[in-house]
C-alpha atoms as a PDB file:
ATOM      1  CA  UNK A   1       0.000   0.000   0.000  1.00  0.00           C
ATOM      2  CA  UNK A   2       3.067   2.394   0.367  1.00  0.00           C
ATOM      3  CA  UNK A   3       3.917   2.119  -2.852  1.00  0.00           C
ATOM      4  CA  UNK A   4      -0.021   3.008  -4.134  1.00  0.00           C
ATOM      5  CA  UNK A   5      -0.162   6.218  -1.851  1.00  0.00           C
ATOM      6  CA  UNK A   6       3.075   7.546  -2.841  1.00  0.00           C
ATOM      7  CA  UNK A   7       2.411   7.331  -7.007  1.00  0.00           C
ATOM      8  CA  UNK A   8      -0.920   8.708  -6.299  1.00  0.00           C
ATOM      9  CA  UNK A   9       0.939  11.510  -4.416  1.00  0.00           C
ATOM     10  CA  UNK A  10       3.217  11.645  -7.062  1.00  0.00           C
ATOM     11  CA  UNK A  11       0.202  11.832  -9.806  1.00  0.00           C
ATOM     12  CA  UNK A  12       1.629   8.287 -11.041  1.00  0.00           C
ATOM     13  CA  UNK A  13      -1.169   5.801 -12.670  1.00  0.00           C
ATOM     14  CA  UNK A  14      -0.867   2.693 -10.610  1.00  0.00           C
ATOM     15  CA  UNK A  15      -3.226  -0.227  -9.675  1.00  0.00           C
ATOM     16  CA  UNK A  16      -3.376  -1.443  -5.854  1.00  0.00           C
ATOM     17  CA  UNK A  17      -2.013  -3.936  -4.166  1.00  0.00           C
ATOM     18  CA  UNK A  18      -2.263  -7.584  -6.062  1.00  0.00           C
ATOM     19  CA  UNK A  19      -1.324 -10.333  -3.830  1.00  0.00           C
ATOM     20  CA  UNK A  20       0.994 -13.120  -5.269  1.00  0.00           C
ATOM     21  CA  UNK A  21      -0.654 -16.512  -4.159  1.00  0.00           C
ATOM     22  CA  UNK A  22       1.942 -18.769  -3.021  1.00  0.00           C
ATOM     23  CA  UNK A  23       2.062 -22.465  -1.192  1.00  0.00           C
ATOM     24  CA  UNK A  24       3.980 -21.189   1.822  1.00  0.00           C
ATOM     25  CA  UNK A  25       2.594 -20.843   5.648  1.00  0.00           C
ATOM     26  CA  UNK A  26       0.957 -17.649   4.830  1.00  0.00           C
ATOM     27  CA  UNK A  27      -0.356 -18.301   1.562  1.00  0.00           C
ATOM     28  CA  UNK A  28       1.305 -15.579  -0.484  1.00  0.00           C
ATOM     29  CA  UNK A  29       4.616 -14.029  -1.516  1.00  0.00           C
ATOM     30  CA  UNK A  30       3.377 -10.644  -0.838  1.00  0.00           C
ATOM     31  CA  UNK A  31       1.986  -8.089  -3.504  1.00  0.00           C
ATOM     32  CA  UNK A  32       2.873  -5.861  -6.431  1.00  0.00           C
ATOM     33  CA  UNK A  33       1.471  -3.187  -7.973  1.00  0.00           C
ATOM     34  CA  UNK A  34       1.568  -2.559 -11.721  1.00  0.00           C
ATOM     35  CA  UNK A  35       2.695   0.959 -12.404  1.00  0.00           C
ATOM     36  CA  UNK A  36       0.939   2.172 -15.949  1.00  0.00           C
ATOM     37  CA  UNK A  37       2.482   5.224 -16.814  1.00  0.00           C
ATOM     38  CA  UNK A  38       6.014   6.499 -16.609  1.00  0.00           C
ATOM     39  CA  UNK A  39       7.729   7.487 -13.451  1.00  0.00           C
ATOM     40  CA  UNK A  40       8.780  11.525 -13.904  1.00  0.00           C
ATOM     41  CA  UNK A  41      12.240  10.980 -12.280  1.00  0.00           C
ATOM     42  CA  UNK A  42      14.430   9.274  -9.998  1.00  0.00           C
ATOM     43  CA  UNK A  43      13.549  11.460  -6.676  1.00  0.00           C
ATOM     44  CA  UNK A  44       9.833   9.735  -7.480  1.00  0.00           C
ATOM     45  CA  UNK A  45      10.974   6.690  -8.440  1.00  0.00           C
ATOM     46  CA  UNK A  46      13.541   6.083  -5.149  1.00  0.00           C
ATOM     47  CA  UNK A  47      10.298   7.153  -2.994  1.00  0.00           C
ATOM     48  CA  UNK A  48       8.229   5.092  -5.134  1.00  0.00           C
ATOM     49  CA  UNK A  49      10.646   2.055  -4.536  1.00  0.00           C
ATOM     50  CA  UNK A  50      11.250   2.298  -0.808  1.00  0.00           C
ATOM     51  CA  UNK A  51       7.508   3.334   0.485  1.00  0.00           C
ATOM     52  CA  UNK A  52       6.394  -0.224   0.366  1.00  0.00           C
ATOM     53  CA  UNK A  53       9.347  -1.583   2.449  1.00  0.00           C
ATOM     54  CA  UNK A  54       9.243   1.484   5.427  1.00  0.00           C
ATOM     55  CA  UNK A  55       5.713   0.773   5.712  1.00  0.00           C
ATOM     56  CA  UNK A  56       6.105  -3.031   5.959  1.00  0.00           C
ATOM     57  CA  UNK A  57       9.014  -2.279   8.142  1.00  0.00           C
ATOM     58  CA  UNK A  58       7.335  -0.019  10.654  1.00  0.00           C
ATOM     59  CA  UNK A  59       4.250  -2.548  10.697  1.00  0.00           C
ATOM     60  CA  UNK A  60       6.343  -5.920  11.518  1.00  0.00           C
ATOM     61  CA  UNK A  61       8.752  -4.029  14.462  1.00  0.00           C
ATOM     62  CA  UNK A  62       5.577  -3.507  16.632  1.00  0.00           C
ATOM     63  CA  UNK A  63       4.468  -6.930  16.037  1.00  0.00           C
ATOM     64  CA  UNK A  64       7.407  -8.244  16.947  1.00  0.00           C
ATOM     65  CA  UNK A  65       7.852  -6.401  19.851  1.00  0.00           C
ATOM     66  CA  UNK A  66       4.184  -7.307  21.082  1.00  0.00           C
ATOM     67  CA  UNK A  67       4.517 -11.426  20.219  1.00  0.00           C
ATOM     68  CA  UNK A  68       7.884 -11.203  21.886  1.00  0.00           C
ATOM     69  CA  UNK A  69       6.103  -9.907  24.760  1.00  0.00           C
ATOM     70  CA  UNK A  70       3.539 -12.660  24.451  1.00  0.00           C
ATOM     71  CA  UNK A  71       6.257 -15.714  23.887  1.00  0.00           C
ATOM     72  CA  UNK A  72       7.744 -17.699  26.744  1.00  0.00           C
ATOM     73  CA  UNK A  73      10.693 -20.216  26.473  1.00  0.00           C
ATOM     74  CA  UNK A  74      10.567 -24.287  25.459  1.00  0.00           C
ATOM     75  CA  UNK A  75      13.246 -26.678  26.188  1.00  0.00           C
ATOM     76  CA  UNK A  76      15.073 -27.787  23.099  1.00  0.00           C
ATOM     77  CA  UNK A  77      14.666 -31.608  22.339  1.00  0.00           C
ATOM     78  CA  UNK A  78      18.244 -32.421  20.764  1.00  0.00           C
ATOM     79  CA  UNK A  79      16.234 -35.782  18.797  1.00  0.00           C
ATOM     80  CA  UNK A  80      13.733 -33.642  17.912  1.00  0.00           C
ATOM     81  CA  UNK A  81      13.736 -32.703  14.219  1.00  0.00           C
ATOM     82  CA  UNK A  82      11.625 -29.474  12.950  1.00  0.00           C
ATOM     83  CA  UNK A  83      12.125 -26.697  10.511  1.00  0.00           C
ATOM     84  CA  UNK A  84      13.754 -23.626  11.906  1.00  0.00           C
ATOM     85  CA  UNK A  85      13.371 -20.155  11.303  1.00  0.00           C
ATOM     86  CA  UNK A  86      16.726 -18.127  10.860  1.00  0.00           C
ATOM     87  CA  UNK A  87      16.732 -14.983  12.700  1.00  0.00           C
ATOM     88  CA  UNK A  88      17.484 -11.716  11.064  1.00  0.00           C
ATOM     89  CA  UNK A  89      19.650  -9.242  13.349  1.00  0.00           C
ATOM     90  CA  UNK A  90      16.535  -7.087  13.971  1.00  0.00           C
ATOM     91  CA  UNK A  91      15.021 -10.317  15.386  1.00  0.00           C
ATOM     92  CA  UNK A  92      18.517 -10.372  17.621  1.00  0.00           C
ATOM     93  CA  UNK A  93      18.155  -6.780  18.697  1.00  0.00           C
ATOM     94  CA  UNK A  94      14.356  -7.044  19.335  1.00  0.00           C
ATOM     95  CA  UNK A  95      15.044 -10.170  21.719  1.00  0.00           C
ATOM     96  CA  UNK A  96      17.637  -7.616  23.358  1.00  0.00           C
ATOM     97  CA  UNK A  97      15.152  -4.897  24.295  1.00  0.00           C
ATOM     98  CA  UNK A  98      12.561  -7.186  25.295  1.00  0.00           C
ATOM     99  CA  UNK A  99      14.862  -9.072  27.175  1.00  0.00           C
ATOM    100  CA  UNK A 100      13.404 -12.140  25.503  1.00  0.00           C
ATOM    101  CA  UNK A 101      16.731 -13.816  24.913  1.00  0.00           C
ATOM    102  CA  UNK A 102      17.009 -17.724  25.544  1.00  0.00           C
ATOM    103  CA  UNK A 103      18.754 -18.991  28.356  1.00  0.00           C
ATOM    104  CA  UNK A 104      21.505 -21.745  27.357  1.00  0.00           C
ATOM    105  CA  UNK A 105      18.805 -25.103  26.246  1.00  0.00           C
ATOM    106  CA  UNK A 106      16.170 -23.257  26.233  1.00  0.00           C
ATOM    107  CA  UNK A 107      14.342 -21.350  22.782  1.00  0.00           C
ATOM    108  CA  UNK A 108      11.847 -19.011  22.271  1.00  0.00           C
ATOM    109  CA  UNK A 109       8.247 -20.542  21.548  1.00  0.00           C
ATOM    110  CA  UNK A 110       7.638 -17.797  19.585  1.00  0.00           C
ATOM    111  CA  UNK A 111       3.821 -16.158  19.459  1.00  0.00           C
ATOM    112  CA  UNK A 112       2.237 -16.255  16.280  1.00  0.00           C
ATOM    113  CA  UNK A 113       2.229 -12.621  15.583  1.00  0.00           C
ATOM    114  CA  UNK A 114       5.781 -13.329  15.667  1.00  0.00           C
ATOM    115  CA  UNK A 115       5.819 -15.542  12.542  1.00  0.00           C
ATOM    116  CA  UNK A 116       3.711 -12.701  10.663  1.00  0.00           C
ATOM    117  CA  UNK A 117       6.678 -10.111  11.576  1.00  0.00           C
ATOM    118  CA  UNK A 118       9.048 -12.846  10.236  1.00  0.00           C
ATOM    119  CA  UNK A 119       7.594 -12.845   6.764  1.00  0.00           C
ATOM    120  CA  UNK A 120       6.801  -9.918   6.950  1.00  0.00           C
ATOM    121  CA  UNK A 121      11.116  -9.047   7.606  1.00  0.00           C
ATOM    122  CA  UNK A 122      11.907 -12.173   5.115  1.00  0.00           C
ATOM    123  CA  UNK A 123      10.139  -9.915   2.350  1.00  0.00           C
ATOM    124  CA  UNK A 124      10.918  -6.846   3.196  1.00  0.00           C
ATOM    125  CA  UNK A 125      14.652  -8.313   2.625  1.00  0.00           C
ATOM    126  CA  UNK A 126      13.838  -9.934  -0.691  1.00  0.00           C
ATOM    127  CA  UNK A 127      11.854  -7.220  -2.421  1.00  0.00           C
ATOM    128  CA  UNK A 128      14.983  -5.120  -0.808  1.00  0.00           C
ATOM    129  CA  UNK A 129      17.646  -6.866  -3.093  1.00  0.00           C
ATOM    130  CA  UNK A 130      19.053  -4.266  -5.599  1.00  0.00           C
ATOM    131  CA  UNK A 131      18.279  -5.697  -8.500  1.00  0.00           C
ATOM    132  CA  UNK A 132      16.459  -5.598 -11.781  1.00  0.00           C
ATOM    133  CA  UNK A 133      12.804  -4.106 -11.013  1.00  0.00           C
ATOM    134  CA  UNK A 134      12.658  -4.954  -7.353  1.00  0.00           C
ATOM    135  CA  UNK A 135      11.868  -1.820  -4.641  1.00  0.00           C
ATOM    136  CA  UNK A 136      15.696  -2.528  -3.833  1.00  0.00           C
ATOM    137  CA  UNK A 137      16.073  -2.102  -7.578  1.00  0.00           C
ATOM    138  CA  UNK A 138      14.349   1.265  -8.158  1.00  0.00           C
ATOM    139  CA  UNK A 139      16.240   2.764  -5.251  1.00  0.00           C
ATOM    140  CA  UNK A 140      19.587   1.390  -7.036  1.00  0.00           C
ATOM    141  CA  UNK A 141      18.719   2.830 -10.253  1.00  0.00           C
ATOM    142  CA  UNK A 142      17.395   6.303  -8.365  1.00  0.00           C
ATOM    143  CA  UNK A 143      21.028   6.655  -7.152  1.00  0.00           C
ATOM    144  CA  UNK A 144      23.472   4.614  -9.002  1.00  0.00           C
ATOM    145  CA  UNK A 145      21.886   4.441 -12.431  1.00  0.00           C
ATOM    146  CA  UNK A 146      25.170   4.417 -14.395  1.00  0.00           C
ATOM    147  CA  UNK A 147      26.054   1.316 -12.489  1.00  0.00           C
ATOM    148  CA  UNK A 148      22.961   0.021 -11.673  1.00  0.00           C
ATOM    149  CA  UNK A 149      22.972  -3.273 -14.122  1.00  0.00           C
ATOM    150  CA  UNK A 150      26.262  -4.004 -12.769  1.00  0.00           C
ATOM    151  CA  UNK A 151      24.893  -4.046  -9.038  1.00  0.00           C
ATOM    152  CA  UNK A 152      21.941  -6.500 -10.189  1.00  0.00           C
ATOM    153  CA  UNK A 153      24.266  -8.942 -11.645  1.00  0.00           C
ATOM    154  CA  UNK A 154      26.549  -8.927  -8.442  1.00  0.00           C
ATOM    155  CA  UNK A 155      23.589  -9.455  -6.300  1.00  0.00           C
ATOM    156  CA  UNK A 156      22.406 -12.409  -8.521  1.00  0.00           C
ATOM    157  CA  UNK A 157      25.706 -13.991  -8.541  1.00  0.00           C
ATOM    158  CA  UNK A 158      26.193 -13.477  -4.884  1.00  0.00           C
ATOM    159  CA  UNK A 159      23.142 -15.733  -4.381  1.00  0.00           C
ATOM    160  CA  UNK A 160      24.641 -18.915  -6.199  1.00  0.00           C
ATOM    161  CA  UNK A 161      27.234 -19.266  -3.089  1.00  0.00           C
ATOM    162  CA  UNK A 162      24.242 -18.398  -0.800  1.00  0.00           C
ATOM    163  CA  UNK A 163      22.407 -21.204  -2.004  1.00  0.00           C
ATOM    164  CA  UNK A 164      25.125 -23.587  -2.468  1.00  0.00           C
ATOM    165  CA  UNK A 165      26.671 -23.147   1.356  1.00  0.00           C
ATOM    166  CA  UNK A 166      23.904 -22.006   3.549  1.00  0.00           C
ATOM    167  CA  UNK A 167      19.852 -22.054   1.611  1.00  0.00           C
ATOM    168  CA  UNK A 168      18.916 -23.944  -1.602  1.00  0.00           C
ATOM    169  CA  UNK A 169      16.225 -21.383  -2.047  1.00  0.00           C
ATOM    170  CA  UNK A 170      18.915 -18.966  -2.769  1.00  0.00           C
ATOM    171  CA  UNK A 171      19.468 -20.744  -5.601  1.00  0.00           C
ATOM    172  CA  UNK A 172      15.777 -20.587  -7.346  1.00  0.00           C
ATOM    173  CA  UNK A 173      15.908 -16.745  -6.660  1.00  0.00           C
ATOM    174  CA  UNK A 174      18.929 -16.107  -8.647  1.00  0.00           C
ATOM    175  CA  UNK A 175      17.020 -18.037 -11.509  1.00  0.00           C
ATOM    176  CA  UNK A 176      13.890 -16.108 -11.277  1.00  0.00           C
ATOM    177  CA  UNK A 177      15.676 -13.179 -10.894  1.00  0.00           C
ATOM    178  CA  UNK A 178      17.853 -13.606 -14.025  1.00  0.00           C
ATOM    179  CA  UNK A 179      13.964 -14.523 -15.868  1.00  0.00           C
ATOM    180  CA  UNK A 180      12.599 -11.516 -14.265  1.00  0.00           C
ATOM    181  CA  UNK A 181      15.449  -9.601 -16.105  1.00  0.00           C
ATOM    182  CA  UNK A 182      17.772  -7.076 -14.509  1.00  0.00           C
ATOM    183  CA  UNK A 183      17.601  -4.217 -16.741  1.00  0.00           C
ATOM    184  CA  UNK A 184      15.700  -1.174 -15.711  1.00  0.00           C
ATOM    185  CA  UNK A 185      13.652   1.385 -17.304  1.00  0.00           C
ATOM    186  CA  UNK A 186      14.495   5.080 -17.899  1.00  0.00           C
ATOM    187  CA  UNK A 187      12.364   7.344 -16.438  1.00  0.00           C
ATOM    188  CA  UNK A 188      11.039  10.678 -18.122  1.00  0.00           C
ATOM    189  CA  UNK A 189      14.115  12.812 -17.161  1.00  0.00           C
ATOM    190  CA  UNK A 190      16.709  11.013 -15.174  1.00  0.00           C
ATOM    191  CA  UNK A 191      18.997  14.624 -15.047  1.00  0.00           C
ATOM    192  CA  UNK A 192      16.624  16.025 -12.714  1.00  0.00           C
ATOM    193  CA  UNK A 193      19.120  15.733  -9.420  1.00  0.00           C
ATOM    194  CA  UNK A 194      18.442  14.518  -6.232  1.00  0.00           C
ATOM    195  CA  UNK A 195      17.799  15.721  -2.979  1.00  0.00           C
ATOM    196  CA  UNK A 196      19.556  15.140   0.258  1.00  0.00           C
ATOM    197  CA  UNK A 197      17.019  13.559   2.216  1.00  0.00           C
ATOM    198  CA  UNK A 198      16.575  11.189  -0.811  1.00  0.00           C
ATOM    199  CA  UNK A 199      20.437  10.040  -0.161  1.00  0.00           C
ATOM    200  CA  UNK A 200      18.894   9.499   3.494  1.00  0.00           C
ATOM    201  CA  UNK A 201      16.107   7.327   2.308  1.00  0.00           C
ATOM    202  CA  UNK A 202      18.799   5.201   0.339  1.00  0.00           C
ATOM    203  CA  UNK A 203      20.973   4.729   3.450  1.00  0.00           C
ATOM    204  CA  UNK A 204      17.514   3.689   5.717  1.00  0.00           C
ATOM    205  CA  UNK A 205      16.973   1.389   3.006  1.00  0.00           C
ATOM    206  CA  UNK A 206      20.294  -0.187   3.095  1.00  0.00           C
ATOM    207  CA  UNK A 207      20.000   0.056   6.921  1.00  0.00           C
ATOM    208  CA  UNK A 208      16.377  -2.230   6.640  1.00  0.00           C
ATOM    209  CA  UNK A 209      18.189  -4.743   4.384  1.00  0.00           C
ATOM    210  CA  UNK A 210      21.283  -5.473   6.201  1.00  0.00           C
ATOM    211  CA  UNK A 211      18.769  -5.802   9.796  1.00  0.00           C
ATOM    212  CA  UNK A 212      16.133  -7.889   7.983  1.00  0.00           C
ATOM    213  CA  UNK A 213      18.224 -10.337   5.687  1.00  0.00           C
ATOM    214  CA  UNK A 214      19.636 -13.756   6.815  1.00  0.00           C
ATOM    215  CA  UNK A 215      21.717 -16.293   4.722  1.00  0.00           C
ATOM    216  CA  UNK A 216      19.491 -19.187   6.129  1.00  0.00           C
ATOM    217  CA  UNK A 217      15.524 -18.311   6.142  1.00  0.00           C
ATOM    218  CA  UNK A 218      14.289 -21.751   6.894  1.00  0.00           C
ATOM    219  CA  UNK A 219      16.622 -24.702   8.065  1.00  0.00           C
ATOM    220  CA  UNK A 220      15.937 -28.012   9.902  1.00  0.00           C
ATOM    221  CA  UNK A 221      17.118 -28.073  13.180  1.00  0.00           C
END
């Protein structure tokens, strides 16, 4: 929904939110909107590109915070066997303020409000990846445009050792990616410069990224 309010502030013609069905535990893979005329510039198209991911952002903290509140501890069972959910440093720091950290044997049975702030981290970290025609992608292009093929083919690449050491799934995003394509539209007048609180957006975006992203989403433990 970010992403719809700020092209209508920005006059752009845009659809709302479609939601991408998926067979996971929540049933989708978020949403997209399709965008139907051309973005003026790069200070609209950076602020088009990172509205959706504050907003999730800002949404999935106070959830967090409140299921941490709400979780209590579970002894681990060492011949147990279940699938494990890697945690992201703002998962880390969260645990820290709530003081919700696990004592040594022990693990957080974790609320389910929780696992909605998960996903909702997990893809604010994907559609964060600077590449092709991704919100990490716009903001790229919005302030490295000269470069900004070469940065989507080093993130794509960087994924093949992601999924060959740590998560397979790494591996299946690189491919999409590549199908998706990593090349990314001109807008109407990419001289126009921009502004300094645009270079701030860019560095809270790379901020959100590097606290949301982990090398190994899902693993069995």
């Amino acid at each position: 929904m970010g992403h719809y309010l700020t092209c209508r502030y920005y006059g752009i013609d845009a659809t709302l939110p479609y939601f991408i069905p998926a067979p996971t535990l929540i049933g989708t893979m978020g949403a997209f909107i399709r965008i139907k005329s051309p973005i003026q510039h790069r200070a609209a198209l950076l602020e088009v590109g990172i509205a959706g991911p504050i907003a999730g952002f800002v949404l999935a903290v106070p959830a967090l915070i409140i299921a941490l509140r709400k979780s209590g501890f579970t002894a681990i069972d060492p011949a147990a066997s279940s699938v494990m959910l890697g945690e992201p440093l703002i998962f880390k720091a969260m645990e820290f303020i709530t003081g919700k950290i696990p004592p040594a044997g022990m693990d957080i049975n974790l609320h389910p409000i929780g696992f909605a702030a998960w996903f909702g981290f997990f893809a604010t970290a994907l559609n964060l990846l600077p590449v092709g025609q991704l919100d990490g992608g716009h903001v790229s292009y919005a302030l490295f445009r000269g470069i900004h093929r070469r940065i989507s083919e080093a993130f794509v690449f960087t994924l093949i050792p992601l999924g060959i050491f740590y998560w397979q799934g790494w591996l299946l995003w690189s491919v999409v990616l590549l199908l998706i394509g990593l090349r990314h539209p001109v807008t109407l007048d990419d001289s126009v410069p921009l502004r300094d609180r645009h270079l701030w957006l860019g560095w809270i975006g790379l901020a959100m990224f590097v606290l949301c992203f982990t090398p190994i989403p899902f693993y069995i433990n």
